[in-house]
N, C-alpha and C. Protein backbone atom coordinates (compact mmCIF):
# COMPACT_ATOMS: atom_id res chain seq x y z
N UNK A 1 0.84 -1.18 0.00
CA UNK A 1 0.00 0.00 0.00
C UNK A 1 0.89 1.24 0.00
N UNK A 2 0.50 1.89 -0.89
CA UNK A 2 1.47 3.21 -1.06
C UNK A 2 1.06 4.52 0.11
N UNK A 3 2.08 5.62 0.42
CA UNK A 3 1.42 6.64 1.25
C UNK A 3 2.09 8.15 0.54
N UNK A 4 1.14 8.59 0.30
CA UNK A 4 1.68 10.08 -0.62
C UNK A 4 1.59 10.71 0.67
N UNK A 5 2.95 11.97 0.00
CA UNK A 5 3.10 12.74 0.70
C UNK A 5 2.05 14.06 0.83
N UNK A 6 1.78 14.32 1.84
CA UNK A 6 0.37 15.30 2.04
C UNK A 6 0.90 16.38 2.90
N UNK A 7 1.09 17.93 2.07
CA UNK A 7 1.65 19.00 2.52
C UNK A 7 0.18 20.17 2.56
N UNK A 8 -0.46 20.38 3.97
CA UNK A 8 -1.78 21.04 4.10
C UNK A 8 -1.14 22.73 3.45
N UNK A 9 -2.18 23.49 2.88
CA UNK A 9 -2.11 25.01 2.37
C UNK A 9 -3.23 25.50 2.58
N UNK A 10 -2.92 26.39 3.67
CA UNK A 10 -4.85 27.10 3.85
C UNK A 10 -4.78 28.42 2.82
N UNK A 11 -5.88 28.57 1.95
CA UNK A 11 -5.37 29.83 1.04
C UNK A 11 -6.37 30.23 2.12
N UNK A 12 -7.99 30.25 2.18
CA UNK A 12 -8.67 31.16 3.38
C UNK A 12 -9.51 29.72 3.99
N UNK A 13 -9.95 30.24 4.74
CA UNK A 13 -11.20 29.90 5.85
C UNK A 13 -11.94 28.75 4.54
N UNK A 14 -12.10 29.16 3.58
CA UNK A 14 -13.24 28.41 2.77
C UNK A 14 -12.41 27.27 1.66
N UNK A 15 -11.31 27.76 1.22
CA UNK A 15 -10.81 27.30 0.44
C UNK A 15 -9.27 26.41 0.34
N UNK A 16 -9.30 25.08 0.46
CA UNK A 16 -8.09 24.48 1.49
C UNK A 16 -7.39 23.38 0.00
N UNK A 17 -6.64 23.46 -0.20
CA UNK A 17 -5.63 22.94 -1.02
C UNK A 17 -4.44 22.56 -0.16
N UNK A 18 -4.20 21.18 -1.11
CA UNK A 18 -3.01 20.76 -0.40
C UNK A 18 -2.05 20.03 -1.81
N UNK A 19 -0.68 20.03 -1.44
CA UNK A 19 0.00 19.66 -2.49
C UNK A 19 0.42 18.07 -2.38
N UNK A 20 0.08 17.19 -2.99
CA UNK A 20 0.02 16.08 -2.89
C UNK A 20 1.81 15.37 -4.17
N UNK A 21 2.32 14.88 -3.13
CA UNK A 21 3.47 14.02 -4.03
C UNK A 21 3.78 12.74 -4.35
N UNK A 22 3.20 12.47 -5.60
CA UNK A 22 2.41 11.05 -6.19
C UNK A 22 4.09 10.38 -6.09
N UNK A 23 3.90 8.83 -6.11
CA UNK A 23 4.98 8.04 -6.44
C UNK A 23 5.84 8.42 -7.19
N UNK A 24 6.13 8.99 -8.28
CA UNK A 24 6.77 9.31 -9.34
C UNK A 24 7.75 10.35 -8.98
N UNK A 25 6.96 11.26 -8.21
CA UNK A 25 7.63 12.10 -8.17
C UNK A 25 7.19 14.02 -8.10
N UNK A 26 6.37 13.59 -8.92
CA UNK A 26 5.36 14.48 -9.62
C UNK A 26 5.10 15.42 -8.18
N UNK A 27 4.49 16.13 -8.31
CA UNK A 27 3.35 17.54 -7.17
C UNK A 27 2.39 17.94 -8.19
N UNK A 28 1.44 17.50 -7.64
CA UNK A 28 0.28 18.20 -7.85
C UNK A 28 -0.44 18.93 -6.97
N UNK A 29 -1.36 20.10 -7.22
CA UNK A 29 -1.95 20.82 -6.31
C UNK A 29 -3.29 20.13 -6.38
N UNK A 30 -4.19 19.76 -4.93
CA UNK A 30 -5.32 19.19 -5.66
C UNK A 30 -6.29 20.35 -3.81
N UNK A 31 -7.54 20.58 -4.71
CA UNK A 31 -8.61 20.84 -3.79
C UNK A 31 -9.00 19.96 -3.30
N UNK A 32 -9.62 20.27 -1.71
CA UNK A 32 -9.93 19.55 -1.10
C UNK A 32 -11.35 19.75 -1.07
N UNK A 33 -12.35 18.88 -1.89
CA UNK A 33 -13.31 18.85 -1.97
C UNK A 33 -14.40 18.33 -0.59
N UNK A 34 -13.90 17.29 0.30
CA UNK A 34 -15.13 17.00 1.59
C UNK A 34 -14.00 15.54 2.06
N UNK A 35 -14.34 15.48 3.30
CA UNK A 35 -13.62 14.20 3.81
C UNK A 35 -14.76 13.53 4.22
N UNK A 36 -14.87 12.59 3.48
CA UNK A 36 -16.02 11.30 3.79
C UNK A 36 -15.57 10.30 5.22
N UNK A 37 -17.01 10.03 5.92
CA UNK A 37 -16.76 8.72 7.01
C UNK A 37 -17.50 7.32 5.70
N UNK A 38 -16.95 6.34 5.64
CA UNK A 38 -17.44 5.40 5.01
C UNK A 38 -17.14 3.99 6.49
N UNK A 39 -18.00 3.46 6.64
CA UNK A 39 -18.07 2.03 7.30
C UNK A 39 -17.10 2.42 8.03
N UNK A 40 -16.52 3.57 9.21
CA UNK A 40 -16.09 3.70 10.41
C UNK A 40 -14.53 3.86 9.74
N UNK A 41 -14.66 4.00 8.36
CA UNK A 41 -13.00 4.72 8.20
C UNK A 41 -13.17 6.13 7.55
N UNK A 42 -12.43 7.37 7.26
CA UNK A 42 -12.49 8.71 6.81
C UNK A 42 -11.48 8.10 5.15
N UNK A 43 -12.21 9.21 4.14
CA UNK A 43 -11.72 9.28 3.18
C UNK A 43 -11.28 10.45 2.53
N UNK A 44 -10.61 10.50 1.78
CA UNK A 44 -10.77 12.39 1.04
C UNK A 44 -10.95 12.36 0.18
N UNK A 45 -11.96 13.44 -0.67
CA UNK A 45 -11.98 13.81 -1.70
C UNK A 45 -10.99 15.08 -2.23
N UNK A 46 -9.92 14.99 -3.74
CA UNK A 46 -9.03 15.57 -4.00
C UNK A 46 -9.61 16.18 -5.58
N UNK A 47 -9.44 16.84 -5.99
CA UNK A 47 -9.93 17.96 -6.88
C UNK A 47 -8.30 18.13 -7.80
N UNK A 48 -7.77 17.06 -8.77
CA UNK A 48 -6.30 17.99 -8.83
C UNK A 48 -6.68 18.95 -9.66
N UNK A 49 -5.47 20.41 -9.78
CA UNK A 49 -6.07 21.47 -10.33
C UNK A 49 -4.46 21.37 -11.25
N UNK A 50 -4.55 22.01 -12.58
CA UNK A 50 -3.38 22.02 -12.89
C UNK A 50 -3.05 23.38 -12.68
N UNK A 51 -2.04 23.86 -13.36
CA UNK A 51 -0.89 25.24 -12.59
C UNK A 51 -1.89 26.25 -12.99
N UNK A 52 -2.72 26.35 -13.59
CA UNK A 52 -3.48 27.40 -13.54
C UNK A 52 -4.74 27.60 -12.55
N UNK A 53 -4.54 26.33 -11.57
CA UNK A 53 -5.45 26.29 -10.77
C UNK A 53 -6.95 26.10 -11.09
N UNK A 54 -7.21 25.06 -12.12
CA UNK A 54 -8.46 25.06 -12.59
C UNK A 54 -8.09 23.44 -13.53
N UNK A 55 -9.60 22.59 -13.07
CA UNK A 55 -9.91 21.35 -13.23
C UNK A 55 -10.42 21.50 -14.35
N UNK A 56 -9.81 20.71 -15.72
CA UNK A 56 -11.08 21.03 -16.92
C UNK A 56 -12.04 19.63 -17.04
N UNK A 57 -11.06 18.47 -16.63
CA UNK A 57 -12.07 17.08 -16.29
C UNK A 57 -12.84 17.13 -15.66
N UNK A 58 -13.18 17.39 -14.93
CA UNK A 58 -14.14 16.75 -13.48
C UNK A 58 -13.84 15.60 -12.74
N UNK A 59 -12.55 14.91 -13.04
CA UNK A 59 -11.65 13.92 -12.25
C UNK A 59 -11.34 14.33 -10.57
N UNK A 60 -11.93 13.25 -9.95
CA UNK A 60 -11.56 13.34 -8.49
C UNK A 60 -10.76 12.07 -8.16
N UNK A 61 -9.84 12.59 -6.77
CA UNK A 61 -9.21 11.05 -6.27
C UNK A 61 -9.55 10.98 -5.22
N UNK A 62 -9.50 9.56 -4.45
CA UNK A 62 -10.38 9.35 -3.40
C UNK A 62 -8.79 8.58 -2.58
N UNK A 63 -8.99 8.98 -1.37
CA UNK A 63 -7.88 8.35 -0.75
C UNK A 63 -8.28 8.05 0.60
N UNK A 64 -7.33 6.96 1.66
CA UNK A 64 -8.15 6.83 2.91
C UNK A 64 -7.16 7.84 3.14
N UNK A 65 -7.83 8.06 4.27
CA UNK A 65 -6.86 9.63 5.35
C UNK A 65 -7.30 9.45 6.97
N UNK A 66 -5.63 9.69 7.15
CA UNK A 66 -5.59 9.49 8.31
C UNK A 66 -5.02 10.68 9.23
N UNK A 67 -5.77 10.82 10.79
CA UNK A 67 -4.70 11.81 11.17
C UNK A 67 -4.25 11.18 12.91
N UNK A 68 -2.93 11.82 12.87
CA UNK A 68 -2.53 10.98 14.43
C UNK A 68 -3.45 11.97 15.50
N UNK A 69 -4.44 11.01 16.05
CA UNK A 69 -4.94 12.11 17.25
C UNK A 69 -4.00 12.48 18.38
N UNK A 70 -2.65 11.76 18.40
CA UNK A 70 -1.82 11.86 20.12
C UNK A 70 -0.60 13.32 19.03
N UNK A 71 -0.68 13.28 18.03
CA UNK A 71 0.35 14.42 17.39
C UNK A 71 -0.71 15.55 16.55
N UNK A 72 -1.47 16.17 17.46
CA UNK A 72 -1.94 17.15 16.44
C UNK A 72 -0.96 18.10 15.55
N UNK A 73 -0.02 17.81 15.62
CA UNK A 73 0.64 19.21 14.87
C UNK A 73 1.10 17.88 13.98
N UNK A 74 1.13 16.54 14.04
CA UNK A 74 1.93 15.78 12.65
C UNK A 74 0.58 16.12 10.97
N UNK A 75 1.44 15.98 10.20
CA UNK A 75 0.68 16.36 9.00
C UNK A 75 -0.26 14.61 8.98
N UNK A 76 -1.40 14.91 8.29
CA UNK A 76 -2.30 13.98 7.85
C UNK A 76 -1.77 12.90 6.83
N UNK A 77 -1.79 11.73 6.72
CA UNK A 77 -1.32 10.65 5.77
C UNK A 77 -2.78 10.47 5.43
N UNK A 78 -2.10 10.18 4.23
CA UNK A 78 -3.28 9.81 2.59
C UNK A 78 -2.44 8.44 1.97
N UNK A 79 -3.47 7.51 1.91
CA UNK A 79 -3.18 5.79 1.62
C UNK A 79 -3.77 5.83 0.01
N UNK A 80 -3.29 5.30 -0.46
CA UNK A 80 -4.05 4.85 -2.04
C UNK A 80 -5.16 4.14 -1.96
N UNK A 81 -6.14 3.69 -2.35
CA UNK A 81 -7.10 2.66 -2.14
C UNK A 81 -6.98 1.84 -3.44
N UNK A 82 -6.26 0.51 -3.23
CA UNK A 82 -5.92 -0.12 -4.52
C UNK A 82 -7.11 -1.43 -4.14
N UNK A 83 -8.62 -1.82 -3.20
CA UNK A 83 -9.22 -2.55 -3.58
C UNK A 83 -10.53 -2.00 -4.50
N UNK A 84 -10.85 -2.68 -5.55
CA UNK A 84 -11.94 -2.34 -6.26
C UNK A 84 -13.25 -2.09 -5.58
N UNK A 85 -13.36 -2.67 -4.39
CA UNK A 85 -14.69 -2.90 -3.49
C UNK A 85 -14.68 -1.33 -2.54
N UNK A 86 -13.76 -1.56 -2.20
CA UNK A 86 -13.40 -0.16 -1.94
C UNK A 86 -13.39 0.91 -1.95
N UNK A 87 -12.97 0.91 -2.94
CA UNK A 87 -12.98 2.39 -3.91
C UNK A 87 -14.65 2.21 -4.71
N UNK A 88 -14.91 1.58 -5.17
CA UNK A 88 -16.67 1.47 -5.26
C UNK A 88 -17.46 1.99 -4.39
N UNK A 89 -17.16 1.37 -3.01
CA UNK A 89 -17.80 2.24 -2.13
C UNK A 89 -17.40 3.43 -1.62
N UNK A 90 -16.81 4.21 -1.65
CA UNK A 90 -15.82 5.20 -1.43
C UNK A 90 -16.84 6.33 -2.93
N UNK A 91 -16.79 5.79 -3.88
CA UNK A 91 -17.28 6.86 -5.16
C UNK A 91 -18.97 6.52 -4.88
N UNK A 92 -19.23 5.47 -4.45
CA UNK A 92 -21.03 5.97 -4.04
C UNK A 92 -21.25 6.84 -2.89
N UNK A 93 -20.42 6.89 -1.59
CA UNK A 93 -20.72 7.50 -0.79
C UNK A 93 -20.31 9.16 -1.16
N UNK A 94 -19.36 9.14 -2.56
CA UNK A 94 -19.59 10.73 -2.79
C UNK A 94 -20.47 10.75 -3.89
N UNK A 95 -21.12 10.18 -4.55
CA UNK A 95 -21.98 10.39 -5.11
C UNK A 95 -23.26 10.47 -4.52
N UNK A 96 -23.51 10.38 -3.50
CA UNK A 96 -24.27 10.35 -2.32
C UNK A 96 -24.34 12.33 -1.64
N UNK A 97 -22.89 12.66 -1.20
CA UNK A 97 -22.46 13.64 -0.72
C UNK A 97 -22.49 14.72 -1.91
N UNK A 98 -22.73 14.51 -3.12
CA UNK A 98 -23.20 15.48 -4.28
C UNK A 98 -24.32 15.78 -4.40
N UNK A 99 -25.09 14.74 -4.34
CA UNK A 99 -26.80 14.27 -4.24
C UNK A 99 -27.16 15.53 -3.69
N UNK A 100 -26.73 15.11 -1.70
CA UNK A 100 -27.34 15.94 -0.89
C UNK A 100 -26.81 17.60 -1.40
N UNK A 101 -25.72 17.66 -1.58
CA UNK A 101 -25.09 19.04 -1.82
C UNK A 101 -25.93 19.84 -3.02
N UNK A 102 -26.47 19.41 -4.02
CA UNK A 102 -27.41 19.48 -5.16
C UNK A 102 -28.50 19.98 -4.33
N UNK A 103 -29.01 19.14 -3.58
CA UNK A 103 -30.25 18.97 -2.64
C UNK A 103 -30.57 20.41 -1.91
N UNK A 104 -29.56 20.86 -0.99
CA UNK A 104 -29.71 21.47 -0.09
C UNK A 104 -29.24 22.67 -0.80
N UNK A 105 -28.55 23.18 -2.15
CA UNK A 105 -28.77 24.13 -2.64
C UNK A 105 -30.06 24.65 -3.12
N UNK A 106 -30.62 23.64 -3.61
CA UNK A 106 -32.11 24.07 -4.27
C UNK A 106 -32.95 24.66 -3.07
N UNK A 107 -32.38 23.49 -1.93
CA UNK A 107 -33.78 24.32 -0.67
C UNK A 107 -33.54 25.83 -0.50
N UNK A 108 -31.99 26.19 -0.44
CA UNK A 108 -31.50 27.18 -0.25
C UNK A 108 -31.98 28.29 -1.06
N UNK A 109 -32.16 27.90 -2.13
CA UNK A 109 -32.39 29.22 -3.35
C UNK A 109 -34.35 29.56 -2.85
């Protein structure tokens, strides 16, 4: 199981990016779209943006995430999710978390 490196960037209060460093080598900047609870583990949703800061896919990555509760100041680890069952459930429960987000704008308007 792989563990990318996860460097937190608060630009404000609303808007939280973090720079993620894939196996390769690579950095990407990706938004942090919502951290899911699935079946008593947390997940993240990642938004990568390229250097202009803007997604033209609509590609998200889903990772487990972890944070040490006895080191609040250690940075958060992000795991790959390489089972298919997994990650299946992981993309319904944000397709779920879009649903409602859809949802509760309309009540809003």
């Amino acid at each position: 199981m792989s563990k990318e490196n996860f460097d937190e960037q608060e630009l404000d209060a609303e808007d939280m990016t973090v720079e993620l460093e894939l196996e390769d080598g690579e950095i990407v900047n990706c938004a942090i779209i919502t951290i899911l609870e699935v079946e008593n583990k947390d997940y993240i949703v990642l938004l990568p943006l390229d250097e202009n800061g803007e997604n033209t896919d609509g590609e998200v990555w889903f990772y487990r995430y972890f944070e040490d509760q006895e080191d609040l100041e250690a940075e958060p680890t992000l795991e790959f999710i390489d089972d298919d069952a997994e990650y299946e459930m992981v993309a319904e429960a944000f397709d779920e978390y879009l649903d409602q987000s859809e949802f509760d704008e309309i009540v809003e308007e």
